[in-house]
N, C-alpha and C. Protein backbone atom coordinates (compact mmCIF):
# COMPACT_ATOMS: atom_id res chain seq x y z
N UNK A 1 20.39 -39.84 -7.38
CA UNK A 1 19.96 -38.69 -6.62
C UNK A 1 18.45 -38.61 -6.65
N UNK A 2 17.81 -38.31 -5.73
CA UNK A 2 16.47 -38.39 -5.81
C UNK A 2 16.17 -36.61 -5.52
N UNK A 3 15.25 -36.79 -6.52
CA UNK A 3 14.73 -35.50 -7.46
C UNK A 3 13.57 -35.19 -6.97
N UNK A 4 13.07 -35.46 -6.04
CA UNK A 4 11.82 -35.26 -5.17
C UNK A 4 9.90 -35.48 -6.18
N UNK A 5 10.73 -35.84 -6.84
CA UNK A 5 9.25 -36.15 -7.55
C UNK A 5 8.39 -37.70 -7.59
N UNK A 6 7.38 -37.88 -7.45
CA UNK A 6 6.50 -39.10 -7.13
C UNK A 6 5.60 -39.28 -8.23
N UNK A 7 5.54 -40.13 -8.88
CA UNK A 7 4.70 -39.87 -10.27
C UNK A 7 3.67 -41.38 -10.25
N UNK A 8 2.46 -41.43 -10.44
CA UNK A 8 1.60 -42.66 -10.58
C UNK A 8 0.52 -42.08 -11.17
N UNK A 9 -0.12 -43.31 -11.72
CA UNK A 9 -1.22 -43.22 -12.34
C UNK A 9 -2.41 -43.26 -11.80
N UNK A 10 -3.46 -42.49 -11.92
CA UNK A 10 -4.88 -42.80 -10.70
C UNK A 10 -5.75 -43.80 -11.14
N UNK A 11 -6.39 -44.58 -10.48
CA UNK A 11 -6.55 -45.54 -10.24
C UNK A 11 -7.99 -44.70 -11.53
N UNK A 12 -8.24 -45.97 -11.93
CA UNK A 12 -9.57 -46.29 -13.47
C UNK A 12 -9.20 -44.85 -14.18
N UNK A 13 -8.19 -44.36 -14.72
CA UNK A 13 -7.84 -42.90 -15.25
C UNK A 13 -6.61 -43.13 -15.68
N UNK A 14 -6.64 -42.36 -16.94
CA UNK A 14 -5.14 -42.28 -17.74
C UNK A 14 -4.53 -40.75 -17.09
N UNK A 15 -4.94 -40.46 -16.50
CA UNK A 15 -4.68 -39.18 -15.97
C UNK A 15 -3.50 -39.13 -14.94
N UNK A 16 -2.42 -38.43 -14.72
CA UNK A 16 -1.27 -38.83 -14.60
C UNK A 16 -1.32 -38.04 -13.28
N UNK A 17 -1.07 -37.99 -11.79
CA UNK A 17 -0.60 -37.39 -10.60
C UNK A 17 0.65 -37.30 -10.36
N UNK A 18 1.28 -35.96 -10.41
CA UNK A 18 2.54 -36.21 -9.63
C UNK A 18 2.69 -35.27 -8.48
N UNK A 19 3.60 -35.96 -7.77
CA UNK A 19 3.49 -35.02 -6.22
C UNK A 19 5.01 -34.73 -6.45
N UNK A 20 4.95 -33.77 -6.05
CA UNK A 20 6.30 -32.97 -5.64
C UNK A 20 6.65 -32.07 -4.63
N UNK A 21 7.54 -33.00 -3.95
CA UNK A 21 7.80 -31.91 -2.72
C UNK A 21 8.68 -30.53 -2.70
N UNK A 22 7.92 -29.50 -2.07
CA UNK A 22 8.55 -28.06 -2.56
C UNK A 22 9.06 -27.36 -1.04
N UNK A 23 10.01 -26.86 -1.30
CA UNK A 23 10.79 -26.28 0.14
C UNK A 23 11.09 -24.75 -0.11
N UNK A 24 10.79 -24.37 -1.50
CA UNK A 24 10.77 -22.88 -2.12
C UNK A 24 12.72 -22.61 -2.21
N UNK A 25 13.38 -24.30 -2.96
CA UNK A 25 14.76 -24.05 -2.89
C UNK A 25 14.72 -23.82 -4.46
N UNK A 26 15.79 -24.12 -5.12
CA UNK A 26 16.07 -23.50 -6.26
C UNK A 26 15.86 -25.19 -7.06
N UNK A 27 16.28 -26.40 -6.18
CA UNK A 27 15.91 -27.84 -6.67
C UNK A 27 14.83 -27.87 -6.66
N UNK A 28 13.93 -27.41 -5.70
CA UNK A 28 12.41 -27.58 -5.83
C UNK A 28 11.56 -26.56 -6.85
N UNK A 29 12.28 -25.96 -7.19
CA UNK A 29 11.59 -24.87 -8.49
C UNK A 29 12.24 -25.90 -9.93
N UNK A 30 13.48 -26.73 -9.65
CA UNK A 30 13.72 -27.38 -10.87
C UNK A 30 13.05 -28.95 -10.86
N UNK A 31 12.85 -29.17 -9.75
CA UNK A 31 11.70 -30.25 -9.64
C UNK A 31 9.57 -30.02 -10.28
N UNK A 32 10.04 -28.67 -9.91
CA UNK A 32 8.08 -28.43 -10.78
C UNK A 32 8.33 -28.35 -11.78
N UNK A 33 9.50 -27.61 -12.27
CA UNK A 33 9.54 -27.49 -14.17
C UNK A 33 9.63 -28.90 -14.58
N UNK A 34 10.57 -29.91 -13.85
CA UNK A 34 10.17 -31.27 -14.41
C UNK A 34 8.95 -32.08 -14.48
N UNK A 35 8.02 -31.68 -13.55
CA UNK A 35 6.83 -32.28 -13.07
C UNK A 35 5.97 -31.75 -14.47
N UNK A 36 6.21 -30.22 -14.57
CA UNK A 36 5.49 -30.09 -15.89
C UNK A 36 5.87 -30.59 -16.81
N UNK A 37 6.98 -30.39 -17.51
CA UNK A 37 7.41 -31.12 -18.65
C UNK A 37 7.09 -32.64 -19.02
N UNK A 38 6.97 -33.36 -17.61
CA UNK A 38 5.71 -34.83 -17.99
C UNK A 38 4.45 -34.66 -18.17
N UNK A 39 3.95 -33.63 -17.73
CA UNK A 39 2.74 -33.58 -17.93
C UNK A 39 2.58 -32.92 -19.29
N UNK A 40 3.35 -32.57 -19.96
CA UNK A 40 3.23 -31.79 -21.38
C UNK A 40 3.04 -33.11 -22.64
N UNK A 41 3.41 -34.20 -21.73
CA UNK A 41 2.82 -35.34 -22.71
C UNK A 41 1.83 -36.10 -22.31
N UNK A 42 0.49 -35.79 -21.77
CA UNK A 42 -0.52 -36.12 -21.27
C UNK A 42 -1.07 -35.24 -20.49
N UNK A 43 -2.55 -36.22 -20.17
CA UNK A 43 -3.26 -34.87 -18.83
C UNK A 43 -2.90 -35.40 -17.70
N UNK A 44 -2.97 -34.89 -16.72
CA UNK A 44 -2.86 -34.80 -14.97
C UNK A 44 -2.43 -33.56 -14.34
N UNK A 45 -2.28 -33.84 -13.10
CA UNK A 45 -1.80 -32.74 -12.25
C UNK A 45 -0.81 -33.04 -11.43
N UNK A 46 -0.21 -31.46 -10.97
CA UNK A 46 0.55 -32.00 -10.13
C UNK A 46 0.26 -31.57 -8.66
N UNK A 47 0.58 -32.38 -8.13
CA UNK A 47 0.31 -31.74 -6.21
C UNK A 47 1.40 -30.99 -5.70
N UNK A 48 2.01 -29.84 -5.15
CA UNK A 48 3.03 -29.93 -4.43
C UNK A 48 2.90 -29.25 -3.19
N UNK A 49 3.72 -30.53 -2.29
CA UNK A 49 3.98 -30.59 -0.90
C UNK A 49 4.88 -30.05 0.12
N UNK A 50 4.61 -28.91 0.52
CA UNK A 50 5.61 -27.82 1.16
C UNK A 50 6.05 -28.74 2.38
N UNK A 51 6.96 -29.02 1.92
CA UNK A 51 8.21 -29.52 3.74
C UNK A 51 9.14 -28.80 3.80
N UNK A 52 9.14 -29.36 5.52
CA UNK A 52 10.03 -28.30 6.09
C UNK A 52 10.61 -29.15 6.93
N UNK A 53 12.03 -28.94 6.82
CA UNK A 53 12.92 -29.94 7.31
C UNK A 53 13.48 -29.39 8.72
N UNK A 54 12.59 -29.76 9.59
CA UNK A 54 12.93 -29.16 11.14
C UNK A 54 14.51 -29.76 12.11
N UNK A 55 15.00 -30.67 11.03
CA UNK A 55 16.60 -30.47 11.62
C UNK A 55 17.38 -29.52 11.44
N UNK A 56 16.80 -28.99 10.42
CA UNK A 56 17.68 -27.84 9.73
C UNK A 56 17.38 -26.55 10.55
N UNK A 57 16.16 -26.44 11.11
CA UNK A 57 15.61 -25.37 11.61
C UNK A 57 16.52 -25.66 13.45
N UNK A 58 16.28 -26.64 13.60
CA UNK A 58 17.05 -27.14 14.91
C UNK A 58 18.70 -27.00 15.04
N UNK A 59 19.17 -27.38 13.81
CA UNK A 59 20.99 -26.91 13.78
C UNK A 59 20.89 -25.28 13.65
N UNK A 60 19.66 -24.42 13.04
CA UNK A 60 19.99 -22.93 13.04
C UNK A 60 19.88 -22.52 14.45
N UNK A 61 19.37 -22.91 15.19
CA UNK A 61 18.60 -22.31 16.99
C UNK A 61 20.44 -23.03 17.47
N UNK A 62 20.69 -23.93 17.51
CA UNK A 62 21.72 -24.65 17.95
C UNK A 62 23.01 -24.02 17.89
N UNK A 63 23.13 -23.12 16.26
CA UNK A 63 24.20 -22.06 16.03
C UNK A 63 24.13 -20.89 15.77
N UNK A 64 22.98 -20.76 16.47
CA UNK A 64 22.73 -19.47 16.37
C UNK A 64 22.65 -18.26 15.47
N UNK A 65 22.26 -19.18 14.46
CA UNK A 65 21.93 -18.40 12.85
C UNK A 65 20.73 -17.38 12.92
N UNK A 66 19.87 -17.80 13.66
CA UNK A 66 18.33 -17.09 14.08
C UNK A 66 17.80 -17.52 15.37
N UNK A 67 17.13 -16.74 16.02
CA UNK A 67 16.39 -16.68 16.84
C UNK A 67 15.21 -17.57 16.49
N UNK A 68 14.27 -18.51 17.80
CA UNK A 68 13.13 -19.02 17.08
C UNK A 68 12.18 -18.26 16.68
N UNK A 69 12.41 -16.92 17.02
CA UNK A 69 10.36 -16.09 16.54
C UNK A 69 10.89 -16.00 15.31
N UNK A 70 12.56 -15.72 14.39
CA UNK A 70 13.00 -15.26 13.35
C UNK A 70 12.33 -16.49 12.48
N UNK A 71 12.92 -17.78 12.70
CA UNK A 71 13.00 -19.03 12.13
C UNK A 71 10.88 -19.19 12.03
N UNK A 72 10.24 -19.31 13.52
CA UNK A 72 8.63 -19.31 13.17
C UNK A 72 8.10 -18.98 12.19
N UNK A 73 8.53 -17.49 11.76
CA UNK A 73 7.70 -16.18 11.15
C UNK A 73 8.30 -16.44 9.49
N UNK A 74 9.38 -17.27 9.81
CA UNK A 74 9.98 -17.60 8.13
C UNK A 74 9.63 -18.63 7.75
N UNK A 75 9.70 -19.89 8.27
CA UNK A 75 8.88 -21.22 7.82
C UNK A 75 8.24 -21.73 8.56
N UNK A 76 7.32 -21.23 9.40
CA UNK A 76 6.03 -21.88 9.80
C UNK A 76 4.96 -21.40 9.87
């Protein structure tokens, strides 16, 4: 299962980057607590990358879960 996290080392630096992509779901809040917990054994940072998965936004208009100004004004 992929856990949305990206982890490398920066280039001439022991300093650790990880990117993590965040969608403000309840996996992506358990994906930063993991991102920290590596970083609790060294220095770096982490980046995280708000996506938004516009199929999902496209099957809601499609079934009529929301309106698009509803869906705009909520994730975009």
């Amino acid at each position: 299962m992929d856990n949305g996290i990206t982890s490398r080392q920066s280039p001439n630096s022991q300093e650790a980057v990880i990117l993590v992509a965040v969608d403000f779901s309840d996996c992506s809040r358990l994906a930063l607590r993991k991102a920290q917990l590596l970083l609790d054994e060294g220095p770096g940072c982490i980046i995280a990358l708000h996506v938004i998965d516009y199929n999902f936004i496209a099957a809601c208009l499609r079934r009529d879960i929301a309106d698009d100004g509803n869906l705009k004004s909520n994730f975009l």
